[in-house]
N, C-alpha and C. Protein backbone atom coordinates (compact mmCIF):
# COMPACT_ATOMS: atom_id res chain seq x y z
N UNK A 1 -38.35 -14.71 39.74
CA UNK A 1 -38.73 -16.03 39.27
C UNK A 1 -37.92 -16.41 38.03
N UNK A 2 -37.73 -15.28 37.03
CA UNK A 2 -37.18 -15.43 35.91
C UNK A 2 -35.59 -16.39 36.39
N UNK A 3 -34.79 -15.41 37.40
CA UNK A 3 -33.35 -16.08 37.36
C UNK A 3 -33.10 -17.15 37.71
N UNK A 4 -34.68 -17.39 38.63
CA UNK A 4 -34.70 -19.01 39.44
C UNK A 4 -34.42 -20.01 38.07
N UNK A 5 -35.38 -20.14 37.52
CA UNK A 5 -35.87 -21.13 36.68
C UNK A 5 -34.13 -21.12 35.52
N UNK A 6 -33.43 -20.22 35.23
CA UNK A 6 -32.54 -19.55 34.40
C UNK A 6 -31.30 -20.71 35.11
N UNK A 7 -31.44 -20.40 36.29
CA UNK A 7 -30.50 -20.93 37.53
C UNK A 7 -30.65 -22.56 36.99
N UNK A 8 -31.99 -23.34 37.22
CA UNK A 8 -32.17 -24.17 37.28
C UNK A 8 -32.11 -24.95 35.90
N UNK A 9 -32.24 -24.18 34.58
CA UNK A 9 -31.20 -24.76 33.31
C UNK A 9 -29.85 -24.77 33.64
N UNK A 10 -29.20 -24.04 33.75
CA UNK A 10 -27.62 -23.88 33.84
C UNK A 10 -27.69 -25.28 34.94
N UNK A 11 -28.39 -25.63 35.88
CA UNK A 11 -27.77 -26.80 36.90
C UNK A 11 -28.19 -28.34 35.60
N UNK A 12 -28.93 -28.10 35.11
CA UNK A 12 -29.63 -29.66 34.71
C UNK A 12 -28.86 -29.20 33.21
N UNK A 13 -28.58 -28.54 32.64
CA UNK A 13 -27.34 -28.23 31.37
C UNK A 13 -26.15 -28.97 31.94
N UNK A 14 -25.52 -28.02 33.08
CA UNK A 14 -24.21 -28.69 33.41
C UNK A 14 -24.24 -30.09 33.95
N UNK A 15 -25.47 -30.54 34.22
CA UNK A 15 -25.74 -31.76 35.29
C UNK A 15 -25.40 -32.53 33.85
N UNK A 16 -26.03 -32.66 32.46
CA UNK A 16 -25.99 -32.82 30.91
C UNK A 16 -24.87 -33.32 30.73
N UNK A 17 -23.96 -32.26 30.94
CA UNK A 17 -22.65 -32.52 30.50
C UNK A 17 -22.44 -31.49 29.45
N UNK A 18 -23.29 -30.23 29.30
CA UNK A 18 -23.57 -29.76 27.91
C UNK A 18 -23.42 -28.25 28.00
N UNK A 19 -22.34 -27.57 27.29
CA UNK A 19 -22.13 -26.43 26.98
C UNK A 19 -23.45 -25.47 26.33
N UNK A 20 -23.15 -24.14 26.70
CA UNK A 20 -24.21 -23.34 26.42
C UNK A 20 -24.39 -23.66 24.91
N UNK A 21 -23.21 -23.62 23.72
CA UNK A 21 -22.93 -24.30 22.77
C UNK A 21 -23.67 -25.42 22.26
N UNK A 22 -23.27 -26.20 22.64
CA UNK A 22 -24.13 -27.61 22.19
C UNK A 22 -25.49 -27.87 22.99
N UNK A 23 -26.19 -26.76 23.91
CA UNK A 23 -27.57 -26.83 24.03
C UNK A 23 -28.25 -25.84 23.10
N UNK A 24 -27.74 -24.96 22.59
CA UNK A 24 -28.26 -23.81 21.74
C UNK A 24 -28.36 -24.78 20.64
N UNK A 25 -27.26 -25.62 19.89
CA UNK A 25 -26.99 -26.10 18.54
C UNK A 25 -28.46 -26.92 18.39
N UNK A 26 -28.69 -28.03 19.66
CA UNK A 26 -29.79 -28.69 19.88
C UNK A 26 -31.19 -28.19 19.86
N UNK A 27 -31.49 -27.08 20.03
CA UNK A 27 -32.56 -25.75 20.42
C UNK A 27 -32.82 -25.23 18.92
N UNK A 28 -31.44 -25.05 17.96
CA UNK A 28 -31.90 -24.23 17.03
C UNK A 28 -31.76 -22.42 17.63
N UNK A 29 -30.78 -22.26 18.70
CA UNK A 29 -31.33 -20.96 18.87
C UNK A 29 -29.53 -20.54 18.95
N UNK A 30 -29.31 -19.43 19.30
CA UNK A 30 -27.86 -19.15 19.18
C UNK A 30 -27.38 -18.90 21.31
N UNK A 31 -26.32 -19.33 20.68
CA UNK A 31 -25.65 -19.68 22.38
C UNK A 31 -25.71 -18.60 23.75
N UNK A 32 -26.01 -17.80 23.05
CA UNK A 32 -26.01 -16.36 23.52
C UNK A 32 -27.18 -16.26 24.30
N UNK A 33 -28.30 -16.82 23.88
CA UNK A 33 -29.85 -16.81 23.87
C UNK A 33 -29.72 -17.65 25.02
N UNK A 34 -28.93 -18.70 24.92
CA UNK A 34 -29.04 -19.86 26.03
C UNK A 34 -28.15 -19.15 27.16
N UNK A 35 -27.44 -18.34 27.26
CA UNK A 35 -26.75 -17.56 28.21
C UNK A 35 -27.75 -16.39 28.81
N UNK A 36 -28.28 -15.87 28.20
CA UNK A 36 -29.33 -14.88 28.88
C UNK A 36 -30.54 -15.26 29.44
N UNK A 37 -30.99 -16.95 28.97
CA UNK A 37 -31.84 -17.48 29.42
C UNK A 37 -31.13 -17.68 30.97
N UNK A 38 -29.95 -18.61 30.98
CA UNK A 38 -29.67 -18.57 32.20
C UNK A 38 -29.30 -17.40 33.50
N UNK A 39 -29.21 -16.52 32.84
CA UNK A 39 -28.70 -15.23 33.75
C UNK A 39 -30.14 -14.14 34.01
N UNK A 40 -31.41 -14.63 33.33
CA UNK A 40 -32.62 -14.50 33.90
C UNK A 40 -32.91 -13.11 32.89
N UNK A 41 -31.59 -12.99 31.76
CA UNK A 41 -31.87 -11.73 31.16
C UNK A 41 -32.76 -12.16 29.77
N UNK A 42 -33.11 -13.11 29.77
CA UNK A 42 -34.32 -13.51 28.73
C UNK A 42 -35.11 -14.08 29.28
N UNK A 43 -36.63 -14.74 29.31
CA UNK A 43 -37.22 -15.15 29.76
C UNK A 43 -37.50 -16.33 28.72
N UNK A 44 -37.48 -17.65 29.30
CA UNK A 44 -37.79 -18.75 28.15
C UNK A 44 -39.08 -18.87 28.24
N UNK A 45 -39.91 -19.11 26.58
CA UNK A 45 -40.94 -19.10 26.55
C UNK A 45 -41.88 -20.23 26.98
N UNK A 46 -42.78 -20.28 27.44
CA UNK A 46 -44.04 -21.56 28.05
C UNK A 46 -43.65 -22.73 27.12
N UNK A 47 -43.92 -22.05 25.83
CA UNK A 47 -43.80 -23.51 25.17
C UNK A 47 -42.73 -24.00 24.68
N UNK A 48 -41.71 -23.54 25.11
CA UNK A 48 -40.22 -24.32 24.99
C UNK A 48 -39.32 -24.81 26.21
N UNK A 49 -40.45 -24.07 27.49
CA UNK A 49 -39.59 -24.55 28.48
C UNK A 49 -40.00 -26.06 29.16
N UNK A 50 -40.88 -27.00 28.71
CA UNK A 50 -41.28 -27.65 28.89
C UNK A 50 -40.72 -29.08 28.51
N UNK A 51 -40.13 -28.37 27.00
CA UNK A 51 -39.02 -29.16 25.63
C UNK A 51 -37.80 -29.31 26.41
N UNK A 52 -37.04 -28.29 26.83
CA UNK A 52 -36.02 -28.45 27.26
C UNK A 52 -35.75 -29.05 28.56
N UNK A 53 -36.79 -28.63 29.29
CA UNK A 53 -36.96 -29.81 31.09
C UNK A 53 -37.09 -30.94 30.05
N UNK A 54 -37.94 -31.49 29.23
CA UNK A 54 -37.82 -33.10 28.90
C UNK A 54 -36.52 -33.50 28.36
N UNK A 55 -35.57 -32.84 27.43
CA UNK A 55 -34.62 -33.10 27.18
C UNK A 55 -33.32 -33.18 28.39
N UNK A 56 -33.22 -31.95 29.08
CA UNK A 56 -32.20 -31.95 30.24
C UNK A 56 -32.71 -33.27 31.15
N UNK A 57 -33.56 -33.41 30.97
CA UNK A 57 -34.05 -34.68 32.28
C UNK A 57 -33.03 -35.68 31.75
């Protein structure tokens, strides 16, 4: 489930127009974080993944 959802930032990021870079800068979190989120090797938390579906929308 984790890589699904990981999968599905990286599509609505790139859909953005927006580097792992300038979605981390926006987040407050470091780019890295936004790379392991997408590769399912972090898990994004409940209450931020909700922030970022409203923003990528």
């Amino acid at each position: 489930m984790t890589v699904f959802i990981g999968e599905n930032l990286r599509t609505l990021r790139e859909e953005a127009g927006m580097t792992c870079r300038e979605l981390a800068y926006e987040f407050d979190v470091h780019h890295a974080t936004v790379s392991n989120w997408e590769n399912g090797k972090l898990k994004v938390g409940d209450d931020r993944l909700e922030e970022y579906a409203d923003f990528l929308e």
